[in-house]
Protein backbone atom coordinates (compact mmCIF):
# COMPACT_ATOMS: atom_id res chain seq x y z
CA UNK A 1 115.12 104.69 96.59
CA UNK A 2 116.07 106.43 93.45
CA UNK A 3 115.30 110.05 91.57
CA UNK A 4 114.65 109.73 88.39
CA UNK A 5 112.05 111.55 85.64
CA UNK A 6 109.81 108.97 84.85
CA UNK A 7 105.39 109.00 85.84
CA UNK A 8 104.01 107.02 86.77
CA UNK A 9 100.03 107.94 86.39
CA UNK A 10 100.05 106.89 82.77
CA UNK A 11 96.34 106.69 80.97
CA UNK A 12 97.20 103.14 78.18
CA UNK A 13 97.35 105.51 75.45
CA UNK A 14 100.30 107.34 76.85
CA UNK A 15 98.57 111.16 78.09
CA UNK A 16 99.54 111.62 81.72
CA UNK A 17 96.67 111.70 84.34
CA UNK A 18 97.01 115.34 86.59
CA UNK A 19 94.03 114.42 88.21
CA UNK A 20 96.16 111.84 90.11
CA UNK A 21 99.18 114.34 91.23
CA UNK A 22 96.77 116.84 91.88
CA UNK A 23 94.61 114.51 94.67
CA UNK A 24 98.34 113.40 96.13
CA UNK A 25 98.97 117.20 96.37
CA UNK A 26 95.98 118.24 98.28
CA UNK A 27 96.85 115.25 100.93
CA UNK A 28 100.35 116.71 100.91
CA UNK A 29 99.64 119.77 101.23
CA UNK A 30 97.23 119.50 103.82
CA UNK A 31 99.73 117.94 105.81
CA UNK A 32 102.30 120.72 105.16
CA UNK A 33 99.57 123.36 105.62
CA UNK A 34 100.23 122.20 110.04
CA UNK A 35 102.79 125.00 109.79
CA UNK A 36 100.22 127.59 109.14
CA UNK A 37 99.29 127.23 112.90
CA UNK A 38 95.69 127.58 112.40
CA UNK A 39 94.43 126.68 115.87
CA UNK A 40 97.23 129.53 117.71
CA UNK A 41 95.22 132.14 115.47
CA UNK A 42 91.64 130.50 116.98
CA UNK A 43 93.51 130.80 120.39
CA UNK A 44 93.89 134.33 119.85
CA UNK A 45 90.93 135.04 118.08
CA UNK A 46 88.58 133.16 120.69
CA UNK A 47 85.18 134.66 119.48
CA UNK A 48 85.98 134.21 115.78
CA UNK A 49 83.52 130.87 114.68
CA UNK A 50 85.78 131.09 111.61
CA UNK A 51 89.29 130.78 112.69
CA UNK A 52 87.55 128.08 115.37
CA UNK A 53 86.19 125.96 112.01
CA UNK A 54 89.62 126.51 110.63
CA UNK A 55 90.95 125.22 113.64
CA UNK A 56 88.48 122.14 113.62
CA UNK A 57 89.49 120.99 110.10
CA UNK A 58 93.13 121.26 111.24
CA UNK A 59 92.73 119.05 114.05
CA UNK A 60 92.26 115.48 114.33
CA UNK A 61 88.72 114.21 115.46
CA UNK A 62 89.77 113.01 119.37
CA UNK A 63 88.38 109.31 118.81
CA UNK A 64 85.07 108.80 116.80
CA UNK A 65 84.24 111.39 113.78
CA UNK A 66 86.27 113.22 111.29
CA UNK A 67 87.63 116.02 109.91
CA UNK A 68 89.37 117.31 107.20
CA UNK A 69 92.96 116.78 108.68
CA UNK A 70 91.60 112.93 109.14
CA UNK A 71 91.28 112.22 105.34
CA UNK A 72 94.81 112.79 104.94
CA UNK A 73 96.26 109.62 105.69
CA UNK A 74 93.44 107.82 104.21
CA UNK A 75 93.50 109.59 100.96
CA UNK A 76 97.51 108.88 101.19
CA UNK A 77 96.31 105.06 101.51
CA UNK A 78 93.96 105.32 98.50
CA UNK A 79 96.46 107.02 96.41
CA UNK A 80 99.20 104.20 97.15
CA UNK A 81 95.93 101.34 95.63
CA UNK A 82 95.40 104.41 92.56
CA UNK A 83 98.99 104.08 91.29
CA UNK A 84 99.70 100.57 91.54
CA UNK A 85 98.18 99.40 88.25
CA UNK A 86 99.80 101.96 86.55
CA UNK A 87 103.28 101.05 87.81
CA UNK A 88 102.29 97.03 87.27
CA UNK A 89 101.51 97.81 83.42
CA UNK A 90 104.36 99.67 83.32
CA UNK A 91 106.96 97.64 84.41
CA UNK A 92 105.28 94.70 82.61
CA UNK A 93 105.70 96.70 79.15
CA UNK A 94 109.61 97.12 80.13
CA UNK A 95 109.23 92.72 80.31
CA UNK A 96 109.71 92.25 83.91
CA UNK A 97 108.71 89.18 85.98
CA UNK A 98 106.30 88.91 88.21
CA UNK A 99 109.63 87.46 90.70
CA UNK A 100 111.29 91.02 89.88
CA UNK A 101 108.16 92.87 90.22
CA UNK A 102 107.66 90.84 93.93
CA UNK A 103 111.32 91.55 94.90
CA UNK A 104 110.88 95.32 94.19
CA UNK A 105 107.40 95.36 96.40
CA UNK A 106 109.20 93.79 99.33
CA UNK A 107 112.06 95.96 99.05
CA UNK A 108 109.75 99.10 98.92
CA UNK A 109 107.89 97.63 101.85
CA UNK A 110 110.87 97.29 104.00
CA UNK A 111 112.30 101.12 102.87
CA UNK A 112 108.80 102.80 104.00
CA UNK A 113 109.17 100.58 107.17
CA UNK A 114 112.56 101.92 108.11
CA UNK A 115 111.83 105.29 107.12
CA UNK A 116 109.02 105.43 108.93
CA UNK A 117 111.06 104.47 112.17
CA UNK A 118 113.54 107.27 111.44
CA UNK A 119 111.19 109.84 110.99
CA UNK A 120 109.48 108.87 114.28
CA UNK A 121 112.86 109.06 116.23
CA UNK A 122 113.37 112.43 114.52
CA UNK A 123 110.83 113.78 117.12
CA UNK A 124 111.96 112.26 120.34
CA UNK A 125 115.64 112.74 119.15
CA UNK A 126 116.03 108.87 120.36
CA UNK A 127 114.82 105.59 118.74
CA UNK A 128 111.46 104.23 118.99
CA UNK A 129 110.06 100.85 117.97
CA UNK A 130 106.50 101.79 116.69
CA UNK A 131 104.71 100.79 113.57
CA UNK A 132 101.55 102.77 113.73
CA UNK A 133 102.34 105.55 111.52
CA UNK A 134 101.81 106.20 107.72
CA UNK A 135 104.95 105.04 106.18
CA UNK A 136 105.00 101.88 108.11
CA UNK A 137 101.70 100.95 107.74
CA UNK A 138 101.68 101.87 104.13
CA UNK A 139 105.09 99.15 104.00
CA UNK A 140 103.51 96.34 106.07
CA UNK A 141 100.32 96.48 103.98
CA UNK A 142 101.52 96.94 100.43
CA UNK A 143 102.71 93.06 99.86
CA UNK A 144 99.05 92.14 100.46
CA UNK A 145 97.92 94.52 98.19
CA UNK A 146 100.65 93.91 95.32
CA UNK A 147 99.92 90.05 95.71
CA UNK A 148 95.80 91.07 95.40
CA UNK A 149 96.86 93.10 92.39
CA UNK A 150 97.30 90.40 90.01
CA UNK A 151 94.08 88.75 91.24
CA UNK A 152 90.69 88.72 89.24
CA UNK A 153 88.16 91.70 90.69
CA UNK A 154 86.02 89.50 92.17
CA UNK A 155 88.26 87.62 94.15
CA UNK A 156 89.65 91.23 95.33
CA UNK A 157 86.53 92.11 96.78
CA UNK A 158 85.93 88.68 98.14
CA UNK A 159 89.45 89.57 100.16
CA UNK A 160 88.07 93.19 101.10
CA UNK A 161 84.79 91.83 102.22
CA UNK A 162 87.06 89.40 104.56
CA UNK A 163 89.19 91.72 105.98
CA UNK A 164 86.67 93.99 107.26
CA UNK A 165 84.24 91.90 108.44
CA UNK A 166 87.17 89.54 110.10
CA UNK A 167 88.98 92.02 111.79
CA UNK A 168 84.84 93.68 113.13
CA UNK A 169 84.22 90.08 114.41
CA UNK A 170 87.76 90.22 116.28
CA UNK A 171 86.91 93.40 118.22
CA UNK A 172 82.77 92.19 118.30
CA UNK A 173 84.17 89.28 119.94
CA UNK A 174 86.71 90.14 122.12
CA UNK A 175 85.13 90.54 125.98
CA UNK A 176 84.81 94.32 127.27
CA UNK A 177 87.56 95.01 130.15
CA UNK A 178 86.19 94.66 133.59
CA UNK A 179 84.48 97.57 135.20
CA UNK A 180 87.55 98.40 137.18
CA UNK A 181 89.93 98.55 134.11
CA UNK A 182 93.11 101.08 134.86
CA UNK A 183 92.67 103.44 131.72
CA UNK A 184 95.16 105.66 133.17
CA UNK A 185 97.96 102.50 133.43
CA UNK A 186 96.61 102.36 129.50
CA UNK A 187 97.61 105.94 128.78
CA UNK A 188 93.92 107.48 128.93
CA UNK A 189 93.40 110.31 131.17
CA UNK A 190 90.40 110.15 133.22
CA UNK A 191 89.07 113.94 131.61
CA UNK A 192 89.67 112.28 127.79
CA UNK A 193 87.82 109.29 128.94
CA UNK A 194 84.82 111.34 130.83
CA UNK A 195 84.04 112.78 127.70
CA UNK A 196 85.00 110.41 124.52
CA UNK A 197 84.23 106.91 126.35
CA UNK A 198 82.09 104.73 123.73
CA UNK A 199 79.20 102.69 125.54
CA UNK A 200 77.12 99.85 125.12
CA UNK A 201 78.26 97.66 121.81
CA UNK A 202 81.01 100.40 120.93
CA UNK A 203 82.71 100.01 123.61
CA UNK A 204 84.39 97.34 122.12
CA UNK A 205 86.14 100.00 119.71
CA UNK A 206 87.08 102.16 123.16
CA UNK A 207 90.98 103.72 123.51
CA UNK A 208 93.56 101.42 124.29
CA UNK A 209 91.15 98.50 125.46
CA UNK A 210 90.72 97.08 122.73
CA UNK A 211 92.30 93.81 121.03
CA UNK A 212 95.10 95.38 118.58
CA UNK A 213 95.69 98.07 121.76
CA UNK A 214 96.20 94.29 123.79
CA UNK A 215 98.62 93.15 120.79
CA UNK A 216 100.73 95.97 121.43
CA UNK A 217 101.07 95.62 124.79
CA UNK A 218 102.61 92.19 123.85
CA UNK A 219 104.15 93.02 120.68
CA UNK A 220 105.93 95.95 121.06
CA UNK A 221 107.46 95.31 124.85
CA UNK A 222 109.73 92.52 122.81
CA UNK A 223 111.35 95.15 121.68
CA UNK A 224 114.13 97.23 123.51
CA UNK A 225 112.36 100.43 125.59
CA UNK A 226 113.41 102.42 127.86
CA UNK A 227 110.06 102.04 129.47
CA UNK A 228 107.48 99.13 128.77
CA UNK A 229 104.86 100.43 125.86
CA UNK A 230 101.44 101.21 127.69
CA UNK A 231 99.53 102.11 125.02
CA UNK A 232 99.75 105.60 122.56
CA UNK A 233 98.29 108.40 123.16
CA UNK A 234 96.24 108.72 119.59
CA UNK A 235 95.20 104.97 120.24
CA UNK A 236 96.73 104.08 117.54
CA UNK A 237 97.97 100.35 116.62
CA UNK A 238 100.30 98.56 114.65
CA UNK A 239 97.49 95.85 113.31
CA UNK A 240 95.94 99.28 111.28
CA UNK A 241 97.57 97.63 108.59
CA UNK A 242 94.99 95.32 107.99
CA UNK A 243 91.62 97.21 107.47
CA UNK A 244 94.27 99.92 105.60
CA UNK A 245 94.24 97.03 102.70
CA UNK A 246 90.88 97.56 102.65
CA UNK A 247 91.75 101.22 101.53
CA UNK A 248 94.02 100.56 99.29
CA UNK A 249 92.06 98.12 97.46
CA UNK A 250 89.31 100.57 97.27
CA UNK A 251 92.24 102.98 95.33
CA UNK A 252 92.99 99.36 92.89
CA UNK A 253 89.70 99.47 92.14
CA UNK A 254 89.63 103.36 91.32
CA UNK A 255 92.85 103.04 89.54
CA UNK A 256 91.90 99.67 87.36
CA UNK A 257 88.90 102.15 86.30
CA UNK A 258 91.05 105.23 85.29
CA UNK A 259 92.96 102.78 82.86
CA UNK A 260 89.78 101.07 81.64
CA UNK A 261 88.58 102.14 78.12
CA UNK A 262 85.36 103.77 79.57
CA UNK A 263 84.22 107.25 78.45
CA UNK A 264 86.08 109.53 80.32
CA UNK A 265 82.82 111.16 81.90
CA UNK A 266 81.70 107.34 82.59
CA UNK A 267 84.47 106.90 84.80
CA UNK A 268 83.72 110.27 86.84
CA UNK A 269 80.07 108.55 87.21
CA UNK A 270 81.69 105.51 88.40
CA UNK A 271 83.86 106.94 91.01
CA UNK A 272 81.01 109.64 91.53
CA UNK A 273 78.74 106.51 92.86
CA UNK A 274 80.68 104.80 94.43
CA UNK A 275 81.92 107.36 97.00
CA UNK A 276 78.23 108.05 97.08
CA UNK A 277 77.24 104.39 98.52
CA UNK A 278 80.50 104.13 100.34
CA UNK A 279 80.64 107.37 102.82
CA UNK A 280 76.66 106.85 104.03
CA UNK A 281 77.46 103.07 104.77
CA UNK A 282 80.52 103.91 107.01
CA UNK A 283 78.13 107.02 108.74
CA UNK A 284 75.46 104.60 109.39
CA UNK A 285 77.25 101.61 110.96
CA UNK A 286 78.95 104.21 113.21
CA UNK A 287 75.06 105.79 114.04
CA UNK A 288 73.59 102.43 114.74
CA UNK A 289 76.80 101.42 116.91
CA UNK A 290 77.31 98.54 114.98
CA UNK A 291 80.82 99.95 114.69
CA UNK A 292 82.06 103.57 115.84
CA UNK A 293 83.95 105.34 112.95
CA UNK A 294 87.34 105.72 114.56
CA UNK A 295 90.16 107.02 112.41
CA UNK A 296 92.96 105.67 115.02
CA UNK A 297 92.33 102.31 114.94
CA UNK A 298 90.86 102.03 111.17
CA UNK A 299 87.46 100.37 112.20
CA UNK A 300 85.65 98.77 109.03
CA UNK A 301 83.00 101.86 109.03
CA UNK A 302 86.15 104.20 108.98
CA UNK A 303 87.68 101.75 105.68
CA UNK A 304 84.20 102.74 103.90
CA UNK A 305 83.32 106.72 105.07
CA UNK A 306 87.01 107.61 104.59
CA UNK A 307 86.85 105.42 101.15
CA UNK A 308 83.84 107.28 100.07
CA UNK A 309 85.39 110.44 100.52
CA UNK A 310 88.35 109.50 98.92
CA UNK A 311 86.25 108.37 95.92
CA UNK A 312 84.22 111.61 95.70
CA UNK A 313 87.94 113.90 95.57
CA UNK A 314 89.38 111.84 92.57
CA UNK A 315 86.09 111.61 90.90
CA UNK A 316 86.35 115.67 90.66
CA UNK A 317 89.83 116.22 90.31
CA UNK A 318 89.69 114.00 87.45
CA UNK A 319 86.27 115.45 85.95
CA UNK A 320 88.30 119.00 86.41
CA UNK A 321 91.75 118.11 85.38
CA UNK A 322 91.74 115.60 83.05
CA UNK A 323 88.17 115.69 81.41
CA UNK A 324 87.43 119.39 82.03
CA UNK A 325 91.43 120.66 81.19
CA UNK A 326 91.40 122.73 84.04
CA UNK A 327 95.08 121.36 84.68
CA UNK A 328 96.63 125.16 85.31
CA UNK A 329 94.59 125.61 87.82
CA UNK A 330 95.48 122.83 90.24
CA UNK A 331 99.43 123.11 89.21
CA UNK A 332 100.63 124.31 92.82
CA UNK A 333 98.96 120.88 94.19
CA UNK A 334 100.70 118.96 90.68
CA UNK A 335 103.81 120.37 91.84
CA UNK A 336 103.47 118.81 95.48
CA UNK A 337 101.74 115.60 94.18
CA UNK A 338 104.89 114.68 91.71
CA UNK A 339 107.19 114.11 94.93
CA UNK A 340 105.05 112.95 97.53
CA UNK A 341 107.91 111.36 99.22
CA UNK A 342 109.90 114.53 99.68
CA UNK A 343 107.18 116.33 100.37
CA UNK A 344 106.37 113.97 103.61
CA UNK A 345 109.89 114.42 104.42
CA UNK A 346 109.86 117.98 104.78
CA UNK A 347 106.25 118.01 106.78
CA UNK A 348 108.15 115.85 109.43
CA UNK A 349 111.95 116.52 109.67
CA UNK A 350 111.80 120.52 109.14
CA UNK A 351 109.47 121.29 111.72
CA UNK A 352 111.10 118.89 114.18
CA UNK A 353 114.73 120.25 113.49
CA UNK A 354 114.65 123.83 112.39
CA UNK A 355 110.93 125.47 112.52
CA UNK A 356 112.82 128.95 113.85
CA UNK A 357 115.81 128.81 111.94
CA UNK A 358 113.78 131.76 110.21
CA UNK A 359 113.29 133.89 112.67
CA UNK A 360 116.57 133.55 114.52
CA UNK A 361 118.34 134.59 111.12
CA UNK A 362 115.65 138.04 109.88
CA UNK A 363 114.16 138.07 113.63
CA UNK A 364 110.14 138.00 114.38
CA UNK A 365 109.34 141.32 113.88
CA UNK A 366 108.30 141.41 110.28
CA UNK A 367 105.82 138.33 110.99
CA UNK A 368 103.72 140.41 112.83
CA UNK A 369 102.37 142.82 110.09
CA UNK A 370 98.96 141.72 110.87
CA UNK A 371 99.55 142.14 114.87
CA UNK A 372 100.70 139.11 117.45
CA UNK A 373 97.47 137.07 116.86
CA UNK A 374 98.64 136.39 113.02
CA UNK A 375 102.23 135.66 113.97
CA UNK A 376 102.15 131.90 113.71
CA UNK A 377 100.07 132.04 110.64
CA UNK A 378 102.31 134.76 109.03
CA UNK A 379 105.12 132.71 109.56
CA UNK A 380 103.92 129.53 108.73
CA UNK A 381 102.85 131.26 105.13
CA UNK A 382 106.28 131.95 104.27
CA UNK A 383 107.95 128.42 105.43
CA UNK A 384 104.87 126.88 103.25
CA UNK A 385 106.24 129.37 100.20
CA UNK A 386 109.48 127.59 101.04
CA UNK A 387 108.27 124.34 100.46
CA UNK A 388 106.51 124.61 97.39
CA UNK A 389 109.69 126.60 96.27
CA UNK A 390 112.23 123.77 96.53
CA UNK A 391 109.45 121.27 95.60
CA UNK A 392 108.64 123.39 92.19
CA UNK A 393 112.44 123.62 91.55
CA UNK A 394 112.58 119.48 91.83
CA UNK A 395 109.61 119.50 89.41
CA UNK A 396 111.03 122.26 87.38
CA UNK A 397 114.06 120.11 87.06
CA UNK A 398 112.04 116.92 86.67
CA UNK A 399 113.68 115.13 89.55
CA UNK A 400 111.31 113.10 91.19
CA UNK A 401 112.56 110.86 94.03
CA UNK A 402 110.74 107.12 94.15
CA UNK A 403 110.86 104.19 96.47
């Protein structure tokens, strides 16, 4: 890791593209935004449908469908596949190697792996072997992705096409568990299961019974545990890697365009369409059951609705930032977007250490102004102030910390 004041998001004739910070800042912020406690105020405010809509898009989707909260992690992905031609081309004008450039991927790769553990033992307090969340996955697929890089187009989307429909024929082809199946050994409570179970054809996408849930149940007992790993309680598995290349090469693409000499309101069109075609083809493999669009395992139909979505938010923050000049009005999300890393550091390891350290210094009266069903959300506001405070005085200071 290393600060320094460099970008990265460089267009070839030098201008800088805000369109690109801007998109990382919404996902960051979004993510930092869990402090506003949006579903206590719902709680409190049952017959409000807006607080509960609030509360919806703050939420994850509980196994198929999506929500707001649920592009954050793909838009992350996307964002990781946006940037990487921009870095290649730059360190290629500074004249390093493609054995340097390899050397620095795997090295990245490794760091987000073994941050990724820490910040998942930050929680517990105690560490955990697991390699399902978004730092790790990002680290175990980026090597595929940097190799792909420096591969023609169409051999890129000959390796995208593969992925997806190999790892579909994996799960398509795996047998269903028997009708007497122990979900609950699995980690599934029977009232989860009652309502969210997938049937007929999807089924073979269903909570911890599927193959990568199986993997786990092999892979992740060779490691040390203080009890044997049933299964997690999002579903979630450390073979997510591999449709999450699809992802990111769907962010290559989008960043390959962005540097391309097209017409800047060409490339809007471009990215426009494609998240067009991409988010209805995801929706209607998941309709017809040809493959459920689950966020926690990354299913192929999740790669291409979450792609398409990702697609359609840098196609306008680019036609509104960088084509329309509208950069002053996305700066708070710039501001987030220039250290990404920091800012996912503070969404995990504040919250987990030191969420009341606020009120135990000024107390909790003056949080509720608005009465006890704002408290949470009065609160959060200020700690979210907070965080775009230090994070503007990093980018005031052009410090930007890099892995």
């Amino acid at each position: 890791m290393r600060v320094e004041t460099g970008s990265l998001h460089q267009h070839p004739l030098g201008a800088r593209l805000s369109s690109v910070d801007a998109y990382r800042g919404l996902v960051m912020f979004l993510m930092l935004a869990e402090v506003l406690h949006l579903c206590a105020v719902s709680a409190a405010r049952p017959d409000s449908m807006f607080w509960k809509l609030l509360c919806h898009q703050q939420t994850h989707a509980a196994w198929v469908g999506c929500s707001l909260h649920d592009l954050i992690q793909p838009g992350f992905y996307f964002l990781v596949g946006v940037a990487l031609p921009f870095s290649i081309a730059s360190r290629r004008a500074r004249g390093q190697a493609f054995a340097s450039m390899l050397g620095h991927a795997v090295g990245r790769s490794l760091i987000l792996v073994g941050l990724g553990l820490i910040m998942i033992a930050v929680h517990p307090r105690r560490w955990m072997w697991q390699f399902d969340e978004t730092l790790e996955q990002i680290g175990l697929a980026y090597p595929f992705v940097f190799l792909l890089a420096f591969r023609r187009p169409r051999e890129r989307w000959i390796a995208f096409g593969v992925i997806l429909t190999g790892y579909w024929l994996w799960f398509a082809l795996t047998p269903l568990p028997r009708p007497d199946f122990n979900y609950a050994a699995a980690g599934v409570p029977a009232d989860w299961l009652s309502e969210h179970r997938l049937a007929g054809f999807a089924a073979h996408w269903q909570k911890n019974s599927n193959p990568a849930w199986a993997f786990d149940r092999w892979f992740l007992n060779l490691f040390p545990r203080n009890t044997p790993y049933a299964g997690s309680v999002e579903g979630l598995t450390t073979l997510n890697f591999i449709p999450s290349i699809g992802t990111m090469l769907l962010g290559l693409a989008a960043g390959d365009l962005l540097r391309g000499t097209r017409p800047p309101w060409g490339k809007v069109r471009r990215l426009a369409l494609a998240g067009a075609l991409l988010l209805p083809m995801g929706w209607v493999l998941g309709a017809l059951g040809v493959c459920p669009v689950v966020k926690a395992i990354w299913t192929p139909s999740w790669v291409l609705f979450s792609g398409g979505w990702c697609f359609l938010f840098l196609a306008a923050f680019y036609a509104f930032v960088d084509v329309g000049g509208m950069r002053r009005w996305v700066f708070p999300l710039i501001v987030i977007g220039s250290n990404s890393i920091v800012a996912y550091g503070i969404a995990h390891f504040y919250p987990a250490l030191a969420y009341n350290s606020l009120k135990r210094v000024v107390g909790d009266g003056m949080f509720r102004i608005f009465g006890d069903a704002y408290e949470a959300l009065v609160y959060g506001s200020v700690v979210l102030l907070g965080y775009w405070l230090f994070l503007f005085i990093l980018y005031w200071r052009k410090l930007r910390l890099r892995i």
